[in-house]
N, C-alpha and C. Protein backbone atom coordinates (compact mmCIF):
# COMPACT_ATOMS: atom_id res chain seq x y z
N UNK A 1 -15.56 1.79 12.93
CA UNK A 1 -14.42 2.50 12.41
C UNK A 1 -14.29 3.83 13.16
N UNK A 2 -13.26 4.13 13.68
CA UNK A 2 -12.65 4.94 14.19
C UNK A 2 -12.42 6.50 13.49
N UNK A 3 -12.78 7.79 13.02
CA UNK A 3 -13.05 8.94 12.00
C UNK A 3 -12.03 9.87 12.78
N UNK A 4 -11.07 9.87 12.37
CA UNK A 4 -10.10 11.34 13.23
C UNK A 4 -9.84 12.10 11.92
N UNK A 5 -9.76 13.49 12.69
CA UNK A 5 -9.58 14.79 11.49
C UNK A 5 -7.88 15.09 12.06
N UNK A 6 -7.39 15.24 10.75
CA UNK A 6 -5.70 15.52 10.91
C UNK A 6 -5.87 16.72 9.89
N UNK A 7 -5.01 17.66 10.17
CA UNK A 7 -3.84 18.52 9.58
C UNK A 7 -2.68 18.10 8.92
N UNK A 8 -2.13 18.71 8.39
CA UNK A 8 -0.69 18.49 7.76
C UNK A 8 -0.10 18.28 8.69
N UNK A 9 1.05 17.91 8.63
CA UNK A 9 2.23 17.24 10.02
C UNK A 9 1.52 16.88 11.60
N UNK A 10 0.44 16.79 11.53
CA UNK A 10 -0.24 15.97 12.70
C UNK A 10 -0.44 14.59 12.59
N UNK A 11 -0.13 14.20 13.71
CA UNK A 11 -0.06 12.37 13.80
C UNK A 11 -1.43 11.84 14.36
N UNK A 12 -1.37 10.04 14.43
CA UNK A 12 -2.01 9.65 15.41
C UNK A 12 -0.91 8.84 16.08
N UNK A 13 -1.04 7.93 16.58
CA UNK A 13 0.06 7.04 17.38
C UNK A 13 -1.49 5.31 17.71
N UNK A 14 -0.92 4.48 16.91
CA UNK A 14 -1.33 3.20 17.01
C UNK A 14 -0.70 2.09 18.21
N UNK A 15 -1.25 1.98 19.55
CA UNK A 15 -0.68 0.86 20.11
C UNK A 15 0.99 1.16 20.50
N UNK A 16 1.06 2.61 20.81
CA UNK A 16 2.55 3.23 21.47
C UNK A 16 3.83 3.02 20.44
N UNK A 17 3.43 2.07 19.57
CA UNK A 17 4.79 2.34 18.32
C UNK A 17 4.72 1.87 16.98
N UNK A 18 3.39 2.43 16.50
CA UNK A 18 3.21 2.97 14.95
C UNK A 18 2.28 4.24 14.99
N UNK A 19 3.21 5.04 14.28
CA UNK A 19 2.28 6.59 14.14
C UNK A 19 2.41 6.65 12.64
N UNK A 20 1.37 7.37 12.66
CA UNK A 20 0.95 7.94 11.22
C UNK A 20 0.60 9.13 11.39
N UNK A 21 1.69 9.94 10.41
CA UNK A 21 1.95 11.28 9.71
C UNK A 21 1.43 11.68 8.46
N UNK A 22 0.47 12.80 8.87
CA UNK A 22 0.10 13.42 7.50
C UNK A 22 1.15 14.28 7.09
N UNK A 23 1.86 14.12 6.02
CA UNK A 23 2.84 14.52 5.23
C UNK A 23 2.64 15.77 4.02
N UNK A 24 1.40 15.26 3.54
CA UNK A 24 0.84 16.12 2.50
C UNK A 24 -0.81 16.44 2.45
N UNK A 25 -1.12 17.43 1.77
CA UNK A 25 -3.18 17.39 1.25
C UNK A 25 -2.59 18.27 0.40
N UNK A 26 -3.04 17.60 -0.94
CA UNK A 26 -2.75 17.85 -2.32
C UNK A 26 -4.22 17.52 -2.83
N UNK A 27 -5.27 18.12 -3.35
CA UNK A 27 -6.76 18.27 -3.48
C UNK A 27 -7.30 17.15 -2.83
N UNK A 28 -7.57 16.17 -3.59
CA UNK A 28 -8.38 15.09 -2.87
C UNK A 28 -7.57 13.96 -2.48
N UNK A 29 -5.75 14.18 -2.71
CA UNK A 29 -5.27 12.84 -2.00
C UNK A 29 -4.57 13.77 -0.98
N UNK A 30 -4.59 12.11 -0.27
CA UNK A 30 -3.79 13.02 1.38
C UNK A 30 -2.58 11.94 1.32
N UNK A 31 -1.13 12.41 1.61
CA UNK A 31 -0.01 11.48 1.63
C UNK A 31 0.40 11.05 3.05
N UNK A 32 0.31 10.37 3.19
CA UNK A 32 0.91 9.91 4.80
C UNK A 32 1.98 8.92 5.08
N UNK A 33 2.86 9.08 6.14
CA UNK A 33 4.23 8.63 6.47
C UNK A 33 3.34 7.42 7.65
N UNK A 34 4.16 6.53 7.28
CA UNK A 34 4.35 5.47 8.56
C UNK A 34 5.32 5.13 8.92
N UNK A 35 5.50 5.14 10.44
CA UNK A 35 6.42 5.09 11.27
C UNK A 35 5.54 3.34 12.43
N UNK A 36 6.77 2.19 11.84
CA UNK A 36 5.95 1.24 12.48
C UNK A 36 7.55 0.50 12.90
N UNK A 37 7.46 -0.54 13.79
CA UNK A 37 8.44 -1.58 13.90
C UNK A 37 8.78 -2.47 12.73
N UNK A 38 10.19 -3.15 12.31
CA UNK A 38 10.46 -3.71 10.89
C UNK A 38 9.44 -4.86 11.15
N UNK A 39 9.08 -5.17 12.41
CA UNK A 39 8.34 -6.60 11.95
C UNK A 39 6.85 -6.25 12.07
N UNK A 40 6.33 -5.35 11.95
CA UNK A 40 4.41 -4.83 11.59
C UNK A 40 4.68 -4.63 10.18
N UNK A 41 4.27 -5.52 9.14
CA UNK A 41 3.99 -5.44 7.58
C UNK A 41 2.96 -4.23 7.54
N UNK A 42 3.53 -3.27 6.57
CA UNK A 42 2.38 -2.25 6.61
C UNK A 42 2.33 -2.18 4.88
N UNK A 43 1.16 -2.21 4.20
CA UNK A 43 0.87 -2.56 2.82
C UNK A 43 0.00 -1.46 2.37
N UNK A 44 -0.47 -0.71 1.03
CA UNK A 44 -1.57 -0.14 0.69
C UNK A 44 -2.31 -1.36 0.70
N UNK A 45 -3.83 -1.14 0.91
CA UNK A 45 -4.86 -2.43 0.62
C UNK A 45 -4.76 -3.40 -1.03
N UNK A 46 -4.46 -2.91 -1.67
CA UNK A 46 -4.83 -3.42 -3.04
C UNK A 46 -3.10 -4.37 -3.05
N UNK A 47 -2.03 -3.98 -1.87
CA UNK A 47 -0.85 -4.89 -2.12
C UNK A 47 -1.26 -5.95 -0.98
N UNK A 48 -1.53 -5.79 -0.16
CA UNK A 48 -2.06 -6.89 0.97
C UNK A 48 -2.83 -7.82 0.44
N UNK A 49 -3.82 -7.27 -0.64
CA UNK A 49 -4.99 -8.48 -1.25
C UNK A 49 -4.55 -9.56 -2.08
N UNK A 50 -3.51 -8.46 -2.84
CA UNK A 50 -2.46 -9.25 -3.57
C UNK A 50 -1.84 -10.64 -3.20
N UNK A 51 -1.31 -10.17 -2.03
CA UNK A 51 -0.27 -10.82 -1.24
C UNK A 51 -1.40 -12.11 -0.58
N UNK A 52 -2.36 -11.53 -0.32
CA UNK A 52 -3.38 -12.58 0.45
C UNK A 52 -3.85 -13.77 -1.14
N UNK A 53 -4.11 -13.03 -1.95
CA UNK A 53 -4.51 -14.13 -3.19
C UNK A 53 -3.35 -14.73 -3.09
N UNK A 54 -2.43 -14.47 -3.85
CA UNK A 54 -0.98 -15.42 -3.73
C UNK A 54 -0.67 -16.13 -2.82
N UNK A 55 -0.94 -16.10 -1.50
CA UNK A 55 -1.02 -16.76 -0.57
C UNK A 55 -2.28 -18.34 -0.58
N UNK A 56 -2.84 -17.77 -1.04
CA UNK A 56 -4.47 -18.78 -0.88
C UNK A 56 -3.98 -19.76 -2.48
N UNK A 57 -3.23 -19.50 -3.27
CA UNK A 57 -3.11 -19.84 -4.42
C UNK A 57 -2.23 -21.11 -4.46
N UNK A 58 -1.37 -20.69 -2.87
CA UNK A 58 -0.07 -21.36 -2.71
C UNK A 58 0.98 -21.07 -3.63
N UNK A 59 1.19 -19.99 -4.36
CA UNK A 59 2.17 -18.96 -4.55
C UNK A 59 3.84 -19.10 -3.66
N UNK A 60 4.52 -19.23 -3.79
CA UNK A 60 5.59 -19.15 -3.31
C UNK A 60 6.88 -17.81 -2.95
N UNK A 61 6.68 -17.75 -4.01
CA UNK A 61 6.84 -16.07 -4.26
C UNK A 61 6.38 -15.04 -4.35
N UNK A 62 6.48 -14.05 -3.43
CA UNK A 62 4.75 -12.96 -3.32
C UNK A 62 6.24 -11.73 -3.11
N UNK A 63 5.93 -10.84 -4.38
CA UNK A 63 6.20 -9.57 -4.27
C UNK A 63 5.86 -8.78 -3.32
N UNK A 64 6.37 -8.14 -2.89
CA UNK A 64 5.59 -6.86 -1.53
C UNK A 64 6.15 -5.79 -2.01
């Protein structure tokens, strides 16, 4: 795993076209902007797992 230290409104840049913006540091959460192409699905983890159970379930309909 990869450990970078950001500031407020400092980025990284993923693979030349998804960056991620620190937006906020509000005590212990930090808010961040993503900036990705419409077709890179970008999820919090706990909606991706989601989406992955429903998937494995054969689910048809998967909220995002």
């Amino acid at each position: 795993m990869l450990v970078l230290s950001r500031k407020k409104n400092e980025s990284i840049v993923i693979n030349n076209d998804i960056k991620i913006v620190v937006v906020e540091i509000r005590g212990d959460k930090v808010r961040l902007g993503v900036e990705a192409p419409r077709e890179v699905p970008v999820h919090r983890r706990e909606v991706y797992e989601a989406i992955q159970k429903s998937l494995e379930s054969g689910d048809t309909a998967v909220d995002a």
